[in-house]
C-alpha atoms as a PDB file:
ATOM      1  CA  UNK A   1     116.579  77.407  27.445  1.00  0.00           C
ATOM      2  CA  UNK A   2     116.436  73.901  27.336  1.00  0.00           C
ATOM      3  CA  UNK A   3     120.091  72.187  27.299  1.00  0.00           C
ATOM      4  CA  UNK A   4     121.194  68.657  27.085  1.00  0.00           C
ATOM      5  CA  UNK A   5     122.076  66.377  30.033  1.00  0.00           C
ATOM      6  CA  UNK A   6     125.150  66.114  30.136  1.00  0.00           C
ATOM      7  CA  UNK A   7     125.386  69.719  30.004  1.00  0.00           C
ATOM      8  CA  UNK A   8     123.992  70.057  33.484  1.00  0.00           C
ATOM      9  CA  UNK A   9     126.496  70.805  36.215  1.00  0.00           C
ATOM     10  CA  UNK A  10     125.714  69.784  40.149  1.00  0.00           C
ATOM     11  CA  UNK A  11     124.410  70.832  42.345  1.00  0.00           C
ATOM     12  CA  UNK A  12     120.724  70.481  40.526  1.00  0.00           C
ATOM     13  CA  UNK A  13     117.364  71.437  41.396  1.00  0.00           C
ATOM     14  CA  UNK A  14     114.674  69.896  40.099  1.00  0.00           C
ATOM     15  CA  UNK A  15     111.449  71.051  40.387  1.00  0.00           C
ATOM     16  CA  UNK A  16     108.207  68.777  39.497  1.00  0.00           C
ATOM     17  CA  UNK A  17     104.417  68.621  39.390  1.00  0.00           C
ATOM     18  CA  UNK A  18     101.652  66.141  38.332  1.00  0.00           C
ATOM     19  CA  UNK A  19      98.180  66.655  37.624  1.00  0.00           C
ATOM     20  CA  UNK A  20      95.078  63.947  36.702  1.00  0.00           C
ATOM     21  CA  UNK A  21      91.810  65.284  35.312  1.00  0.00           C
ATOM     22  CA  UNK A  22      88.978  63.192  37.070  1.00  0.00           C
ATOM     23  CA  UNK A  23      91.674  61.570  39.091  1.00  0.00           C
ATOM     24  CA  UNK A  24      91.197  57.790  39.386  1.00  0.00           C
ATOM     25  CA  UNK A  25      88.474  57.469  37.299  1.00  0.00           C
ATOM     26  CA  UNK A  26      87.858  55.362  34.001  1.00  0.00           C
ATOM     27  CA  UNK A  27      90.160  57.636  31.049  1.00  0.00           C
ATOM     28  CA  UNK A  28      91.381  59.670  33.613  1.00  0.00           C
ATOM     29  CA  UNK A  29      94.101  61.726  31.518  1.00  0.00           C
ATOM     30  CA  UNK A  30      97.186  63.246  33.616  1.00  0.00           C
ATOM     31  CA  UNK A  31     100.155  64.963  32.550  1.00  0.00           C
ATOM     32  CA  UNK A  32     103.597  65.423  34.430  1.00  0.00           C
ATOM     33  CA  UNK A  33     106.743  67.836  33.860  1.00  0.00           C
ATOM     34  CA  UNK A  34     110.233  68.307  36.033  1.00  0.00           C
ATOM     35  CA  UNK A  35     112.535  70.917  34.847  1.00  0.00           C
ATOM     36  CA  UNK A  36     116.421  70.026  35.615  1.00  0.00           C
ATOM     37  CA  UNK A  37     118.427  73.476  37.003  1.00  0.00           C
ATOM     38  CA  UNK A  38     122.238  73.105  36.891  1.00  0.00           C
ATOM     39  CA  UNK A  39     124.250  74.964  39.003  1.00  0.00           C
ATOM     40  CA  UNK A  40     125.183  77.177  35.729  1.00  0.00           C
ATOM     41  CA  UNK A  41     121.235  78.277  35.394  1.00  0.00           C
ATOM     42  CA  UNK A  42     121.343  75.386  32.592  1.00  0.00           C
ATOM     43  CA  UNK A  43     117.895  74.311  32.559  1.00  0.00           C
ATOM     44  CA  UNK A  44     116.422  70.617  30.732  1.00  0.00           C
ATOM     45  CA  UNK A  45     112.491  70.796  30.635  1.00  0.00           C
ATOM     46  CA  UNK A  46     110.703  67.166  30.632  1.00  0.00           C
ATOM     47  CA  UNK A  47     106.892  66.387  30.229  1.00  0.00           C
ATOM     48  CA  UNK A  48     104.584  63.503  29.333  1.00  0.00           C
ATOM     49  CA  UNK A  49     101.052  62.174  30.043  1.00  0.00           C
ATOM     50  CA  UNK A  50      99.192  59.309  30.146  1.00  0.00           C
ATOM     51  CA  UNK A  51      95.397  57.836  30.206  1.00  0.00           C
ATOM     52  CA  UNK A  52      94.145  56.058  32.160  1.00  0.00           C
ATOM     53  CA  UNK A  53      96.074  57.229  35.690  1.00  0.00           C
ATOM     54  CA  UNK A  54      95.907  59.049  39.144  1.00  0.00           C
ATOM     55  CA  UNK A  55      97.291  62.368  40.419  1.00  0.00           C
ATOM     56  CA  UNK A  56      99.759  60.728  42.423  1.00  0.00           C
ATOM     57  CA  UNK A  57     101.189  58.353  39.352  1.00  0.00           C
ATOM     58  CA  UNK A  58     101.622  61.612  37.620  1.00  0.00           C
ATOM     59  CA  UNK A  59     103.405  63.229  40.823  1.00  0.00           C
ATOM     60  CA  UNK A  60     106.092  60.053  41.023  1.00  0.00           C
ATOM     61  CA  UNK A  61     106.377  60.132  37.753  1.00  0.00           C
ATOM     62  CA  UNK A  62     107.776  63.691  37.445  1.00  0.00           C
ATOM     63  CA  UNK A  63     110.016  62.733  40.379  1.00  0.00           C
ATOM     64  CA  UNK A  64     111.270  59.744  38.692  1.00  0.00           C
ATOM     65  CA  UNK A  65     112.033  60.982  35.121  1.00  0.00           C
ATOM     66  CA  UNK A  66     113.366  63.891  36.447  1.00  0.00           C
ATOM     67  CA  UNK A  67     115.708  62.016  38.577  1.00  0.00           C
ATOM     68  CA  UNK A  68     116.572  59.343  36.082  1.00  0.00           C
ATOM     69  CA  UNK A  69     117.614  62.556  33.256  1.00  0.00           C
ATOM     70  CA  UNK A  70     120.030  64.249  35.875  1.00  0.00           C
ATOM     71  CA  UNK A  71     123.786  63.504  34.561  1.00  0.00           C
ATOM     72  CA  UNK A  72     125.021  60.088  36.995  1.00  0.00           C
ATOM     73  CA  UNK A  73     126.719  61.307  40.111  1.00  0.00           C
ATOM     74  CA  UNK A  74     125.443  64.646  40.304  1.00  0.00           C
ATOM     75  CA  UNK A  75     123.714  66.148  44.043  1.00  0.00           C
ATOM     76  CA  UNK A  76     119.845  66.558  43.233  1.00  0.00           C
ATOM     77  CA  UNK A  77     117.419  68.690  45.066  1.00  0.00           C
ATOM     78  CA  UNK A  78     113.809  67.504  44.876  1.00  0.00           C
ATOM     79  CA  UNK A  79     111.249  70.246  45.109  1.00  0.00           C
ATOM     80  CA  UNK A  80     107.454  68.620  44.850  1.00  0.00           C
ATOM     81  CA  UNK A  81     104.429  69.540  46.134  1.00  0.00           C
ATOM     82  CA  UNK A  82     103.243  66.404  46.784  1.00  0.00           C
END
């Protein structure tokens, strides 16, 4: 259930992906999402998308929100497959 940040006690794990339909090309579309897991099993889900863009925009993207929406001080683990 989706809780909200300051909610979220360290350690967290967050966990992202990104993904780009004809990556790289003119109106590529992509989409990203990190979920947020506090140490409590408090979870914060984040998405978004954008056109034109490449797979690995949408890849540091996820990293980047998902890092900038964990509380200020807190230990993050960063689990990516990219």
């Amino acid at each position: 259930m989706p809780t909200p940040e300051n909610s979220l006690q360290s350690p967290i794990t967050l966990v992202t992906d990104g993904a780009c339909s004809a990556n790289g090309r003119d109106g590529a579309r992509g989409g990203w999402a990190a979920i947020l897991t506090g140490a409590d099993g408090a979870e914060r889900v984040l998405t978004g998308g954008e056109a034109p863009t490449t797979n690995n925009r949408m890849e540091l993207t996820a990293a980047m929100e998902g890092l900038a929406a964990a509380p200020a001080g807190s230990r993050v683990a960063l689990v990516t497959d990219s």
